[in-house]
PDB file of N, CA and C in Angstrom:
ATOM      1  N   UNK A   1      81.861  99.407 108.436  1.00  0.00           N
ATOM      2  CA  UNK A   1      82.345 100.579 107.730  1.00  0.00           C
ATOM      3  C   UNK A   1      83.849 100.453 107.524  1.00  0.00           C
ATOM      4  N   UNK A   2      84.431 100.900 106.383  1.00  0.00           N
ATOM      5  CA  UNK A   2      85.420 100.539 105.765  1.00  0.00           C
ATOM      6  C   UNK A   2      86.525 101.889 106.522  1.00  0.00           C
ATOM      7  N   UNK A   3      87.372 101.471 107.600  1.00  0.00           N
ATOM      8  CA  UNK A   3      88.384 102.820 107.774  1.00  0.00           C
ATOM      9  C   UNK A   3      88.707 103.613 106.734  1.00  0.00           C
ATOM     10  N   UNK A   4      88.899 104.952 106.678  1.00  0.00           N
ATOM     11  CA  UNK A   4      89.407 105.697 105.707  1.00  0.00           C
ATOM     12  C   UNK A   4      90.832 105.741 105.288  1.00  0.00           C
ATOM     13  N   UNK A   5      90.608 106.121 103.858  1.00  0.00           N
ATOM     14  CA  UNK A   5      92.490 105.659 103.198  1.00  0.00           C
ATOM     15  C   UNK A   5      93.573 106.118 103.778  1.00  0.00           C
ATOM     16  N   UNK A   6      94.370 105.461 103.408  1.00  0.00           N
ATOM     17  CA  UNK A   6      96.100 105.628 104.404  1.00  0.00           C
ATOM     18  C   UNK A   6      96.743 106.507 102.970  1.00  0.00           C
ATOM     19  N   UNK A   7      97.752 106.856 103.684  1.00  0.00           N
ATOM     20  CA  UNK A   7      98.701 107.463 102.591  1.00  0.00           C
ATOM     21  C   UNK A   7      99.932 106.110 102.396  1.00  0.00           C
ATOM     22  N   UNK A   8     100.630 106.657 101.683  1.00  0.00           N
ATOM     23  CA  UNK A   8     101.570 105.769 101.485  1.00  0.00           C
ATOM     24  C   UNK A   8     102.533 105.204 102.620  1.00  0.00           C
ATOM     25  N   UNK A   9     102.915 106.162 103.357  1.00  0.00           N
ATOM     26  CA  UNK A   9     103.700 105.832 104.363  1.00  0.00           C
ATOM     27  C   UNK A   9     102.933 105.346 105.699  1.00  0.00           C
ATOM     28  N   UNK A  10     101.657 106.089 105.931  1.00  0.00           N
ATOM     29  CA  UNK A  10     100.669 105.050 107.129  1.00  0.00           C
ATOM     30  C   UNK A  10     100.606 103.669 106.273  1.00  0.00           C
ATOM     31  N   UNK A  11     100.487 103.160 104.845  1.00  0.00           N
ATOM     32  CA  UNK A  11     100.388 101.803 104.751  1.00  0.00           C
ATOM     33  C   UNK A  11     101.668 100.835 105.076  1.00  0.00           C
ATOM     34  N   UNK A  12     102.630 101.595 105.121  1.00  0.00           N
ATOM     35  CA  UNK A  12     103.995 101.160 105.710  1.00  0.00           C
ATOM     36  C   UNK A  12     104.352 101.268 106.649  1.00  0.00           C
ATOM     37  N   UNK A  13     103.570 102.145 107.854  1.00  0.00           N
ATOM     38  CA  UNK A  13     103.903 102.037 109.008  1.00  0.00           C
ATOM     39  C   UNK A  13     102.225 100.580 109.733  1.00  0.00           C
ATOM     40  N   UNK A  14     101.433 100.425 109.146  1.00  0.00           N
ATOM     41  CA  UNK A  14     100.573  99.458 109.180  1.00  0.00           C
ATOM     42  C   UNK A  14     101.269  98.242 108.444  1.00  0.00           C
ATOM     43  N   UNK A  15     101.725  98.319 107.821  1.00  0.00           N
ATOM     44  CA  UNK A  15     102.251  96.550 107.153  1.00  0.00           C
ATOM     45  C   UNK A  15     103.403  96.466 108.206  1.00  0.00           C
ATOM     46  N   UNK A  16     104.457  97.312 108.979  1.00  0.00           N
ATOM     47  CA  UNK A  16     104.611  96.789 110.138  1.00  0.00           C
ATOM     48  C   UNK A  16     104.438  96.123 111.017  1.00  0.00           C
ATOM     49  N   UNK A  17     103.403  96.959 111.538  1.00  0.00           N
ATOM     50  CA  UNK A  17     102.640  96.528 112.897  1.00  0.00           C
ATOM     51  C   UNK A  17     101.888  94.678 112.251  1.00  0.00           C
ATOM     52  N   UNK A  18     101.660  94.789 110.775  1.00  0.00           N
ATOM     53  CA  UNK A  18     100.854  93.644 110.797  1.00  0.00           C
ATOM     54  C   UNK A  18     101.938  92.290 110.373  1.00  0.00           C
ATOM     55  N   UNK A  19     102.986  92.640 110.236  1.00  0.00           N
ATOM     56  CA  UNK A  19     104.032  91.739 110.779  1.00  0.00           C
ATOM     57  C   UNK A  19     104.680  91.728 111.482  1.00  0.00           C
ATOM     58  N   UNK A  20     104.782  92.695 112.626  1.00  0.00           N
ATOM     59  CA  UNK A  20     104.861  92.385 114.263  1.00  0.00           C
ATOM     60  C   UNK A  20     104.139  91.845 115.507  1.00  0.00           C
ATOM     61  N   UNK A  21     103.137  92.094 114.807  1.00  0.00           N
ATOM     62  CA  UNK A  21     101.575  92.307 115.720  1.00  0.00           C
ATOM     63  C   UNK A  21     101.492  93.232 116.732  1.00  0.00           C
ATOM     64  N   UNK A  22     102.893  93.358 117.588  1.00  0.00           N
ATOM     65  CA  UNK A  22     102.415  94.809 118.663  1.00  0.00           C
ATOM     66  C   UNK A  22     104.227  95.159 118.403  1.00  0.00           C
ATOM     67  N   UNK A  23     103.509  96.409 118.483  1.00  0.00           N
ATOM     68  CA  UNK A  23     105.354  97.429 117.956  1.00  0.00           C
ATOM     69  C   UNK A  23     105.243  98.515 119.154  1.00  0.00           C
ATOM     70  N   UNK A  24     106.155  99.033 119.445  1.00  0.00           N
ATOM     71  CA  UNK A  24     106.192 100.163 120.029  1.00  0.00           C
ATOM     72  C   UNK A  24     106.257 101.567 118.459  1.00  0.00           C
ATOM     73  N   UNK A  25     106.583 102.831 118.926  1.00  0.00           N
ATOM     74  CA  UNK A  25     107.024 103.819 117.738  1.00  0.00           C
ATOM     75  C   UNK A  25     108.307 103.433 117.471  1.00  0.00           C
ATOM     76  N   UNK A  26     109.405 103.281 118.038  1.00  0.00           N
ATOM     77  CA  UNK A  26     110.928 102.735 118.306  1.00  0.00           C
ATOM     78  C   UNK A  26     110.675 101.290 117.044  1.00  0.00           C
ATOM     79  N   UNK A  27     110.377 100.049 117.770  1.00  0.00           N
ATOM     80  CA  UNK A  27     110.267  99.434 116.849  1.00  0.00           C
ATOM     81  C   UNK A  27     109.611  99.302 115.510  1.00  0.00           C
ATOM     82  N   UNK A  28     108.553 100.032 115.584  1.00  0.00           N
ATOM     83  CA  UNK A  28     107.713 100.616 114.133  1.00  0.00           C
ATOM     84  C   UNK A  28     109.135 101.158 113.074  1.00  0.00           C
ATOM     85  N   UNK A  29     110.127 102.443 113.757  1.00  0.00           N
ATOM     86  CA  UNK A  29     111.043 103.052 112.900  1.00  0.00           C
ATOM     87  C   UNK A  29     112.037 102.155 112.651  1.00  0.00           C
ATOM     88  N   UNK A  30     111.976 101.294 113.341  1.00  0.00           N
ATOM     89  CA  UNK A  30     113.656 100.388 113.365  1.00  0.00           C
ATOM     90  C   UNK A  30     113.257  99.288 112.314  1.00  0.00           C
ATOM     91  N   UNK A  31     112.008  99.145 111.492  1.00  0.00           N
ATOM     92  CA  UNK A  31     111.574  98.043 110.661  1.00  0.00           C
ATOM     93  C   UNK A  31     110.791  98.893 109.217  1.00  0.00           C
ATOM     94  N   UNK A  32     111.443 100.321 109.484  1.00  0.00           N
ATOM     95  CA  UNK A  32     110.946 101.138 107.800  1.00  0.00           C
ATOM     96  C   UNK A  32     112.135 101.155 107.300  1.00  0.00           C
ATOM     97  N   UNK A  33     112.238 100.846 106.005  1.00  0.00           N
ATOM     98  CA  UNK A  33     113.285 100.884 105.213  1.00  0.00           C
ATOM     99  C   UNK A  33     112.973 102.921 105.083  1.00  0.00           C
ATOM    100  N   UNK A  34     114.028 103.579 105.096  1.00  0.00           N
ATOM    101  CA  UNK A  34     114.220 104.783 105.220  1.00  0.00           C
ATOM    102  C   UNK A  34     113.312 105.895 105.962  1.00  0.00           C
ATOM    103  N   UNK A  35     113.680 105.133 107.421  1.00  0.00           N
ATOM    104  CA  UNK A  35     112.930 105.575 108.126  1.00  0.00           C
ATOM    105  C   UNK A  35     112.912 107.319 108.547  1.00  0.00           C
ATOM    106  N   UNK A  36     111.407 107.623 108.517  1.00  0.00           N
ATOM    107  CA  UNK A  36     111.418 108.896 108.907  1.00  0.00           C
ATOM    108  C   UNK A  36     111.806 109.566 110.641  1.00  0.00           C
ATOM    109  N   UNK A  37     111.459 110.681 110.908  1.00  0.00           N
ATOM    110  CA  UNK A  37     111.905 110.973 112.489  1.00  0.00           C
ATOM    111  C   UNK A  37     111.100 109.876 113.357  1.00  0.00           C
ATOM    112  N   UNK A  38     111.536 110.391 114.578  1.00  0.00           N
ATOM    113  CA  UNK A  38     110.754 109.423 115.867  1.00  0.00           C
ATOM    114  C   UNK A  38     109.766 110.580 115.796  1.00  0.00           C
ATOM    115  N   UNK A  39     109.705 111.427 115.510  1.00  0.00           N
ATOM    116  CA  UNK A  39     107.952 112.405 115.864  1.00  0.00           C
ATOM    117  C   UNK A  39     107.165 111.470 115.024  1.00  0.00           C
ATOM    118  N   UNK A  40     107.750 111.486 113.912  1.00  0.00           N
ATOM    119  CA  UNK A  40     107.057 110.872 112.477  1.00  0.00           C
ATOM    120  C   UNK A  40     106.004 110.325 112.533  1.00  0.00           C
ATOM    121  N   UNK A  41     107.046 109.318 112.870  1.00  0.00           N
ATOM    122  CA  UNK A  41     106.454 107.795 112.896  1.00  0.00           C
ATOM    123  C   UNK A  41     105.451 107.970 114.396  1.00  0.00           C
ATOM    124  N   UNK A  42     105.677 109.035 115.093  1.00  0.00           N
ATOM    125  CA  UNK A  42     104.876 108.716 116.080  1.00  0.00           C
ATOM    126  C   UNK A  42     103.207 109.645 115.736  1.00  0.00           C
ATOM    127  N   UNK A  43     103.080 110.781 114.790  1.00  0.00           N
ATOM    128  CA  UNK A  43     102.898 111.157 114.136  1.00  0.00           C
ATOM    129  C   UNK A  43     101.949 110.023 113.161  1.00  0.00           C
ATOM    130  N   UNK A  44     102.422 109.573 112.722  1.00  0.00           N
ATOM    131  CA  UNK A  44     101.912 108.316 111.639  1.00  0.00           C
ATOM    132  C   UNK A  44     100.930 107.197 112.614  1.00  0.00           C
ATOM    133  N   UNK A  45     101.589 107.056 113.645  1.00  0.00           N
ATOM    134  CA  UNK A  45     100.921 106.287 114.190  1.00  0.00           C
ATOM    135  C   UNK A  45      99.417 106.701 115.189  1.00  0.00           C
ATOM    136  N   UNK A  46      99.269 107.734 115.298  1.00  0.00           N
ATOM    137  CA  UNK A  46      98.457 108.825 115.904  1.00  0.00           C
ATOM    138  C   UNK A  46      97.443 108.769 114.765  1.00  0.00           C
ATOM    139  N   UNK A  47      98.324 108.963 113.997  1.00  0.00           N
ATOM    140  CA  UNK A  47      96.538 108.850 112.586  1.00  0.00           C
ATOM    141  C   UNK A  47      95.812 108.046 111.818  1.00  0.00           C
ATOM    142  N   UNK A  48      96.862 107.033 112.405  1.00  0.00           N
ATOM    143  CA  UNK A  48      96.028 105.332 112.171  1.00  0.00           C
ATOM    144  C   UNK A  48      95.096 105.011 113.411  1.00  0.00           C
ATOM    145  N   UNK A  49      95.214 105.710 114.149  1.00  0.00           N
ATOM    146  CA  UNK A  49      94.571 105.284 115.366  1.00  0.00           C
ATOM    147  C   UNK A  49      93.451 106.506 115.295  1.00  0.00           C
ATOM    148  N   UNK A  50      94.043 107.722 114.563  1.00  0.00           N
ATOM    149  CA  UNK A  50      92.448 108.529 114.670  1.00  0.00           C
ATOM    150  C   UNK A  50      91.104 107.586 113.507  1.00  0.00           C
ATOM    151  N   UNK A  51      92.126 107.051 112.559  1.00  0.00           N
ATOM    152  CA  UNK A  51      91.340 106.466 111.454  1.00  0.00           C
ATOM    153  C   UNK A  51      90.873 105.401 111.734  1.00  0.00           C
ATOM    154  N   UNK A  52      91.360 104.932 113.217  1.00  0.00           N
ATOM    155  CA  UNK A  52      90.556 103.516 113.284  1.00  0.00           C
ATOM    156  C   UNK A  52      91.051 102.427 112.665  1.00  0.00           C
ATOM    157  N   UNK A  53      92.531 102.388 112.441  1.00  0.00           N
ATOM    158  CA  UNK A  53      93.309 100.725 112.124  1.00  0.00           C
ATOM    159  C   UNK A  53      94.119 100.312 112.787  1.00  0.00           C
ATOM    160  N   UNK A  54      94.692 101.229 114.350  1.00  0.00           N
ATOM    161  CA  UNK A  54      95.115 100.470 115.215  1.00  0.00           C
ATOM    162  C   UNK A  54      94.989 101.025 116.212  1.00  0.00           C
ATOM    163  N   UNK A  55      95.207 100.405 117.396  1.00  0.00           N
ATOM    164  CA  UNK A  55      94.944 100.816 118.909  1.00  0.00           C
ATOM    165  C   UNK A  55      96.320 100.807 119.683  1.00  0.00           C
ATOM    166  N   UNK A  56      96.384 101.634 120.630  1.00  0.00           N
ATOM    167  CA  UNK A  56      97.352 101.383 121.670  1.00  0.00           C
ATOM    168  C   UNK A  56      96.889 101.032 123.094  1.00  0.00           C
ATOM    169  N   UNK A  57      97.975 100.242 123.852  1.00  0.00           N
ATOM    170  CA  UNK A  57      97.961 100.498 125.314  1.00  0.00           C
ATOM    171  C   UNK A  57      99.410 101.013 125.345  1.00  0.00           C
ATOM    172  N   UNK A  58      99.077 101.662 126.764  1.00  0.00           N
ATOM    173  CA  UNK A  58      99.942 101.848 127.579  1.00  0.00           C
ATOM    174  C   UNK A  58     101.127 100.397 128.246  1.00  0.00           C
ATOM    175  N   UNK A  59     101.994 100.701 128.094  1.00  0.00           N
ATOM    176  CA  UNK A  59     102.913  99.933 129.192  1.00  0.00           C
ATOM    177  C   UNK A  59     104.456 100.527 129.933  1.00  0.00           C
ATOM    178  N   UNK A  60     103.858 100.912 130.790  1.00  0.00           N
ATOM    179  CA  UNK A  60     105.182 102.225 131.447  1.00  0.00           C
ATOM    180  C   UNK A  60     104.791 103.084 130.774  1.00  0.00           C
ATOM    181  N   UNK A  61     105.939 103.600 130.406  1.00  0.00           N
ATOM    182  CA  UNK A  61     105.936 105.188 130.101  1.00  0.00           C
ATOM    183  C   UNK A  61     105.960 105.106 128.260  1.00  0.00           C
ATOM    184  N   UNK A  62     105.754 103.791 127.859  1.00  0.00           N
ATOM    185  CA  UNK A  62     105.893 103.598 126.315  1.00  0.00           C
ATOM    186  C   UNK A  62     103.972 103.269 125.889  1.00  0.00           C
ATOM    187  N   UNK A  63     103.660 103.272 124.895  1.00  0.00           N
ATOM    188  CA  UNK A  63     102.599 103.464 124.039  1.00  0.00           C
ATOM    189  C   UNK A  63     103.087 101.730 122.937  1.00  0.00           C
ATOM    190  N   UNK A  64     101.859 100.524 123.269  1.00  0.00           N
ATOM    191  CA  UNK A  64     102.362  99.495 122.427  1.00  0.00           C
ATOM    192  C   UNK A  64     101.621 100.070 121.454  1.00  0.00           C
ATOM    193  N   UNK A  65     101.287  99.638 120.255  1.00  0.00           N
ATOM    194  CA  UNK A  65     100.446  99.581 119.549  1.00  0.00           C
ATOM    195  C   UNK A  65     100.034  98.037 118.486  1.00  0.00           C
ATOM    196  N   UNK A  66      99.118  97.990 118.335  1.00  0.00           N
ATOM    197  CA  UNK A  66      98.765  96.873 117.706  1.00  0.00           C
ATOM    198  C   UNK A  66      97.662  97.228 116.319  1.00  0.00           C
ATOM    199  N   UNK A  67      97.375  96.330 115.458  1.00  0.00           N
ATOM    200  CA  UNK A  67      96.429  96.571 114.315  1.00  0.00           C
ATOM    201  C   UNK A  67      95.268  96.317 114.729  1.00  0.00           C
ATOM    202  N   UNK A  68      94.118  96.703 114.700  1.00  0.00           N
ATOM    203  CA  UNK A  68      92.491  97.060 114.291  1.00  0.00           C
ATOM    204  C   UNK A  68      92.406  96.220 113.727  1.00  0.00           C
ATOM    205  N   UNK A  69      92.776  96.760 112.569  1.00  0.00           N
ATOM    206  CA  UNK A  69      92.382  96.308 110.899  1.00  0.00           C
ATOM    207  C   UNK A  69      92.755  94.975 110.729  1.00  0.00           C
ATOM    208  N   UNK A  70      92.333  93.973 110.315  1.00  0.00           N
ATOM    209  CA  UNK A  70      92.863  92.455 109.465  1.00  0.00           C
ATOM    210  C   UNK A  70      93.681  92.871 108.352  1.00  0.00           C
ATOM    211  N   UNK A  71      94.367  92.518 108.553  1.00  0.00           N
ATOM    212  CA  UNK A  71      95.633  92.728 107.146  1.00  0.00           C
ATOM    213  C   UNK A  71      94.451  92.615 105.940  1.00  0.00           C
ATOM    214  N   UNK A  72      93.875  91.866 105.624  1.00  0.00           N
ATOM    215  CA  UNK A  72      92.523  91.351 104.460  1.00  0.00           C
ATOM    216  C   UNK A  72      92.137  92.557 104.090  1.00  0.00           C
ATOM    217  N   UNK A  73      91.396  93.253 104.960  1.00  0.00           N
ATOM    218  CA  UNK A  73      90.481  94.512 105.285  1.00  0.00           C
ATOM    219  C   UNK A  73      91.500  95.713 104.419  1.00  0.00           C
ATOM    220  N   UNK A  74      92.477  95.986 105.128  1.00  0.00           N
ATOM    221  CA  UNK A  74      93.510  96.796 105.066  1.00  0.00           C
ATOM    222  C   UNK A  74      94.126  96.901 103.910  1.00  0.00           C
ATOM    223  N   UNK A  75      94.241  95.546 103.085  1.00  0.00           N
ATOM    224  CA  UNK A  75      94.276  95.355 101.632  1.00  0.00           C
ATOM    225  C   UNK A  75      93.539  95.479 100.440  1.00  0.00           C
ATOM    226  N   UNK A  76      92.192  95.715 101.176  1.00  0.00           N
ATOM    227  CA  UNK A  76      91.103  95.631 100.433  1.00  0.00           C
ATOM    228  C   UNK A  76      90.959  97.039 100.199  1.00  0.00           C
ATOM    229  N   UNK A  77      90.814  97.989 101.232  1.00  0.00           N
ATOM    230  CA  UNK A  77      90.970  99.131 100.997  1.00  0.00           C
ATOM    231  C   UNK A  77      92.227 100.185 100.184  1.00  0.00           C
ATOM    232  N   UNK A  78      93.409  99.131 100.310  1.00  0.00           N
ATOM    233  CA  UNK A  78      93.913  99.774  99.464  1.00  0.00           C
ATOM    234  C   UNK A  78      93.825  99.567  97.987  1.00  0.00           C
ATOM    235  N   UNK A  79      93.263  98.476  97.827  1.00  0.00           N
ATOM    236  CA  UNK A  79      93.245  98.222  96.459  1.00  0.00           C
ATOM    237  C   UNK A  79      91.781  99.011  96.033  1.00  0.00           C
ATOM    238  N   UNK A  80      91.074  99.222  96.573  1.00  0.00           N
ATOM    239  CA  UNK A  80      90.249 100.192  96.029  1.00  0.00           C
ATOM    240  C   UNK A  80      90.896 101.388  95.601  1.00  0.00           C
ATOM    241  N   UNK A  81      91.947 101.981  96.420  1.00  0.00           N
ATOM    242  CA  UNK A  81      92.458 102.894  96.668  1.00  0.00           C
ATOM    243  C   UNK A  81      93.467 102.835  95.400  1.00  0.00           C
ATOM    244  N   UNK A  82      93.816 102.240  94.438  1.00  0.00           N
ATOM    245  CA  UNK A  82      95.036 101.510  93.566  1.00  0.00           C
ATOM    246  C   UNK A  82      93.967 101.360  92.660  1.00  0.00           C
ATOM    247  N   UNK A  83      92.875 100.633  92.229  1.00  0.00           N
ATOM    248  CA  UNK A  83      91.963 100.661  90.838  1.00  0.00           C
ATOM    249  C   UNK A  83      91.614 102.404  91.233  1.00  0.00           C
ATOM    250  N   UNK A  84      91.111 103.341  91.925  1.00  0.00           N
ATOM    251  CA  UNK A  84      90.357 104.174  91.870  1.00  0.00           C
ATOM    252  C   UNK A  84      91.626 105.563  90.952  1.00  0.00           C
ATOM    253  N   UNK A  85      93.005 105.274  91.869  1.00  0.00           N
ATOM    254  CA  UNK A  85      93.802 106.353  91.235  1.00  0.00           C
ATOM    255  C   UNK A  85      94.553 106.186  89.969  1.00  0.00           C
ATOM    256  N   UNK A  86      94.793 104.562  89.870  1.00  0.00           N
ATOM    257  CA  UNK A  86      95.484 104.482  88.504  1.00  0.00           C
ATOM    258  C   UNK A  86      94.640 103.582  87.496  1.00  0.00           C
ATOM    259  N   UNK A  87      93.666 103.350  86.922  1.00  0.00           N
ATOM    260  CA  UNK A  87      92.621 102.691  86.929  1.00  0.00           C
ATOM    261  C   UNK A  87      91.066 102.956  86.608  1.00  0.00           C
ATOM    262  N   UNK A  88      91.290 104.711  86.574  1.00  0.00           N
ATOM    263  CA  UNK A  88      89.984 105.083  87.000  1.00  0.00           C
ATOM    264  C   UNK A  88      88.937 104.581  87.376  1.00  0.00           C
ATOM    265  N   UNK A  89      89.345 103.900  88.581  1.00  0.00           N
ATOM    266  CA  UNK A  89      88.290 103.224  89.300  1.00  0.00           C
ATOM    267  C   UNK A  89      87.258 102.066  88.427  1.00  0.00           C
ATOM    268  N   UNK A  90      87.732 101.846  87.441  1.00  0.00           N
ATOM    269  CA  UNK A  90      87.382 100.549  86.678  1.00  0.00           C
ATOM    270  C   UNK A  90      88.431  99.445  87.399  1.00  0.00           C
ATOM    271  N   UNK A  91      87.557  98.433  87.939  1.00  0.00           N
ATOM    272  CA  UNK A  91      88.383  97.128  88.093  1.00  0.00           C
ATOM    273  C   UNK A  91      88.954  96.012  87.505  1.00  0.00           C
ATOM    274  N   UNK A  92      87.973  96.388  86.264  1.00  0.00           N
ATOM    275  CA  UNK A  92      88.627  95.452  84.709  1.00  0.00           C
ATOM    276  C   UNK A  92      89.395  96.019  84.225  1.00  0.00           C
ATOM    277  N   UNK A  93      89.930  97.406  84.280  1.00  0.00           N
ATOM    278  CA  UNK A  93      91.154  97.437  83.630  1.00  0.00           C
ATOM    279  C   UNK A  93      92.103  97.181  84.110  1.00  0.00           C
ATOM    280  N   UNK A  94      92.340  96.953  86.025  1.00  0.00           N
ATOM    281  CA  UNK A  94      93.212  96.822  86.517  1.00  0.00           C
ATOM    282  C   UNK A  94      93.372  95.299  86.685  1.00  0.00           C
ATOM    283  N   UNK A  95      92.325  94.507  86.390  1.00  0.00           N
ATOM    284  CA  UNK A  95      92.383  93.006  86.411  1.00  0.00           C
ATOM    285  C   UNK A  95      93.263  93.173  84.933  1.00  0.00           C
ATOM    286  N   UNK A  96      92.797  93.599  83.288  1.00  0.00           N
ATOM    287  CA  UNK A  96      93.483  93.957  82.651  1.00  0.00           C
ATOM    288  C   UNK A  96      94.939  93.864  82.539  1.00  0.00           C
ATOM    289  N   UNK A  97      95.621  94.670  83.312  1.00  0.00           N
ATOM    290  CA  UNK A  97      96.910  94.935  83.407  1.00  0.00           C
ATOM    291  C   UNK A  97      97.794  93.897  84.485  1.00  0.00           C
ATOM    292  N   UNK A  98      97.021  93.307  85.498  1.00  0.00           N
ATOM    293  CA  UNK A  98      97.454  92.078  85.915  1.00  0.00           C
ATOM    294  C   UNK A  98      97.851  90.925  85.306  1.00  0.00           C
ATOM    295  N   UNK A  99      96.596  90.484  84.393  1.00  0.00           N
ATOM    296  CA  UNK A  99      96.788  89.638  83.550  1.00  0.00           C
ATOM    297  C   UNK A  99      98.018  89.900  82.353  1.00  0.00           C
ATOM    298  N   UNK A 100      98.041  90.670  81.552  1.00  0.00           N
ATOM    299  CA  UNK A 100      98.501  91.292  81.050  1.00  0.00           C
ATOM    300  C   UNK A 100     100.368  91.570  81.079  1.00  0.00           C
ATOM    301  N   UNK A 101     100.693  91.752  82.554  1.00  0.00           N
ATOM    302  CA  UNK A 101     102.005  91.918  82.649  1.00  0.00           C
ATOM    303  C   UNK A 101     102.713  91.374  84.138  1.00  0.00           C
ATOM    304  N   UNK A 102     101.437  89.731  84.437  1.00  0.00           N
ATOM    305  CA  UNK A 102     102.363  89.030  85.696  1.00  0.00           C
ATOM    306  C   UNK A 102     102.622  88.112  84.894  1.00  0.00           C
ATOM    307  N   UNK A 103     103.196  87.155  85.525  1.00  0.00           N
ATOM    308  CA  UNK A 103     103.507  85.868  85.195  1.00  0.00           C
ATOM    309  C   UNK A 103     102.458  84.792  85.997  1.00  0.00           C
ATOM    310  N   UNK A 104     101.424  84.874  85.394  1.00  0.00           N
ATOM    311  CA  UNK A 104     100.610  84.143  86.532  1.00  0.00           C
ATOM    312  C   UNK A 104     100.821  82.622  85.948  1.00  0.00           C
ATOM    313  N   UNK A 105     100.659  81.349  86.700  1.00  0.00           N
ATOM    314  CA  UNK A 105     100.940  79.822  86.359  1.00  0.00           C
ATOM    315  C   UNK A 105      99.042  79.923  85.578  1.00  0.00           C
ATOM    316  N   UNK A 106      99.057  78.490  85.065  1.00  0.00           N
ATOM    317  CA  UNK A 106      98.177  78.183  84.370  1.00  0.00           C
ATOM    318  C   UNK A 106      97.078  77.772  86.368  1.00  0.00           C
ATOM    319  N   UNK A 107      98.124  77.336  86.908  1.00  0.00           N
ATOM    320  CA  UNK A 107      96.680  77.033  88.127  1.00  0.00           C
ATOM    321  C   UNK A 107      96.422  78.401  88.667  1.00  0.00           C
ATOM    322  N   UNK A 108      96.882  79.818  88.508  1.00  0.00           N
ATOM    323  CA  UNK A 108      96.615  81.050  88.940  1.00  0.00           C
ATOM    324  C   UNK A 108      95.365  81.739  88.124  1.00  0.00           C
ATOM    325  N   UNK A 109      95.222  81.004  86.661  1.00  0.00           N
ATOM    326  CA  UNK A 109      94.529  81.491  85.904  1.00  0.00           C
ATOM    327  C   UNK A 109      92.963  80.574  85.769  1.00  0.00           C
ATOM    328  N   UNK A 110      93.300  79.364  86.489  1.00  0.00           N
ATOM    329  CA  UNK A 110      92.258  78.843  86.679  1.00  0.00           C
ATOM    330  C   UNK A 110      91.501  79.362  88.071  1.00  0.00           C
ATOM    331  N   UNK A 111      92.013  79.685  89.090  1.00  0.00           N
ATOM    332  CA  UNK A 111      91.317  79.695  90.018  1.00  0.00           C
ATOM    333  C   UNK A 111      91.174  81.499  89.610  1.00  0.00           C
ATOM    334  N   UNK A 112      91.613  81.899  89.124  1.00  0.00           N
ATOM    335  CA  UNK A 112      90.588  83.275  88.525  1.00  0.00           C
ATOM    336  C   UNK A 112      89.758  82.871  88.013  1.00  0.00           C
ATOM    337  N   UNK A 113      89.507  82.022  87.104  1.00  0.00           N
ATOM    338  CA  UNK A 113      88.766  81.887  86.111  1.00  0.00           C
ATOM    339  C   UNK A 113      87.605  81.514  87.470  1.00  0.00           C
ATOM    340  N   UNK A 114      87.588  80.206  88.413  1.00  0.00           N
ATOM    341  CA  UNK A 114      86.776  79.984  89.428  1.00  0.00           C
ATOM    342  C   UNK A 114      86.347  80.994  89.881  1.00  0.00           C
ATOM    343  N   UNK A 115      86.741  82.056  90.413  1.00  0.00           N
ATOM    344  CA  UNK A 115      86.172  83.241  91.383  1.00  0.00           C
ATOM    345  C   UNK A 115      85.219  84.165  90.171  1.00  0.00           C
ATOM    346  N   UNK A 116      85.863  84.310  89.197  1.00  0.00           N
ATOM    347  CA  UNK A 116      84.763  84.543  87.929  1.00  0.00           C
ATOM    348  C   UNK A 116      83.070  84.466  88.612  1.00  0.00           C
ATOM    349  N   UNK A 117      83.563  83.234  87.583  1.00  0.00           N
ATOM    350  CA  UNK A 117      82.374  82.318  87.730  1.00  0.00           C
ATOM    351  C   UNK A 117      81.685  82.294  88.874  1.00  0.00           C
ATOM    352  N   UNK A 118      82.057  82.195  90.421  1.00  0.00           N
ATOM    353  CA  UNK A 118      81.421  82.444  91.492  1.00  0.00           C
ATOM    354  C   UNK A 118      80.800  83.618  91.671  1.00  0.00           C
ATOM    355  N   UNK A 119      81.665  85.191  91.343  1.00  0.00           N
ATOM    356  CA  UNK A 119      80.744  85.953  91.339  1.00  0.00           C
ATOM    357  C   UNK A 119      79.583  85.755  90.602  1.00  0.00           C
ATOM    358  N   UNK A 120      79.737  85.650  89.346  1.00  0.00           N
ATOM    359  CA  UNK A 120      78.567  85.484  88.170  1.00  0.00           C
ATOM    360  C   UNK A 120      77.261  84.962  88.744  1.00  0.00           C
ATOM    361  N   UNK A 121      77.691  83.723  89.385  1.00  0.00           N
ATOM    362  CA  UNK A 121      76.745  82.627  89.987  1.00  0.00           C
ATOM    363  C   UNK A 121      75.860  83.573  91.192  1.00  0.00           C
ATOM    364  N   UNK A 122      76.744  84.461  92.289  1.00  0.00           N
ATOM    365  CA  UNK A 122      75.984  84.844  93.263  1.00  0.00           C
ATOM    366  C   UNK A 122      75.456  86.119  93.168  1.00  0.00           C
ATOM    367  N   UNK A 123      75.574  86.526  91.311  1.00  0.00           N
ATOM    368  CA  UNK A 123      75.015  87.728  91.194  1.00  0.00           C
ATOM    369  C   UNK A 123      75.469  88.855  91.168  1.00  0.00           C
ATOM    370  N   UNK A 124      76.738  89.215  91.338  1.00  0.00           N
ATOM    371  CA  UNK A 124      77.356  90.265  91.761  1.00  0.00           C
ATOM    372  C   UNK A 124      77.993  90.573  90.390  1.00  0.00           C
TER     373      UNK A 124
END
């Protein structure tokens, strides 16, 4: 089962932790670019953990915390979360607008073109 969606700022207090691997709340705030209070973030981190994308222990009198979630997972859901609100939840239009306005190399457009084709092949 897929954890439920983050807001903007739980996905920034989670892309933290998933380039720290274990943060305290202290270090969680000291690595947000305009960081909110210490409740906040402690706050923020309380509801990733009710949602099931990260866990804490104890050590002393501090709370570590670490990610649940695979960064993969965590991405995946947001990008549902990204075709569904701007996108109306069509994924070809948001493949669309990728194509459309990156700079992808000619080997970026081949190995799309591969994953294509793989879905096609396994049915999906």
């Amino acid at each position: 089962m897929t954890p439920p969606a983050l807001s903007r700022r739980e996905r920034q207090v989670l892309d933290v932790l998933h380039r720290l691997g274990r943060a305290t709340a202290a270090d969680v705030r000291a690595a947000l670019a305009d960081p909110p209070s210490d409740s906040a973030v402690r706050t923020h981190l309380r509801i990733l953990e009710e949602k099931g994308h990260i866990q804490h222990e104890q050590d002393g009198p501090r709370y570590v915390y670490s990610p649940v979630v695979e960064r993969e997972q965590a991405g995946q859901g947001a990008l549902r979360h990204l075709v569904r609100t701007f996108y109306e939840g069509a994924p070809v239009r948001a493949a669309a607008a990728l194509l459309r306005d990156s700079e992808l190399t000619d080997d970026d457009l081949d190995r799309l073109s591969a994953l294509i084709d793989q879905a096609r092949d396994s049915g999906r």
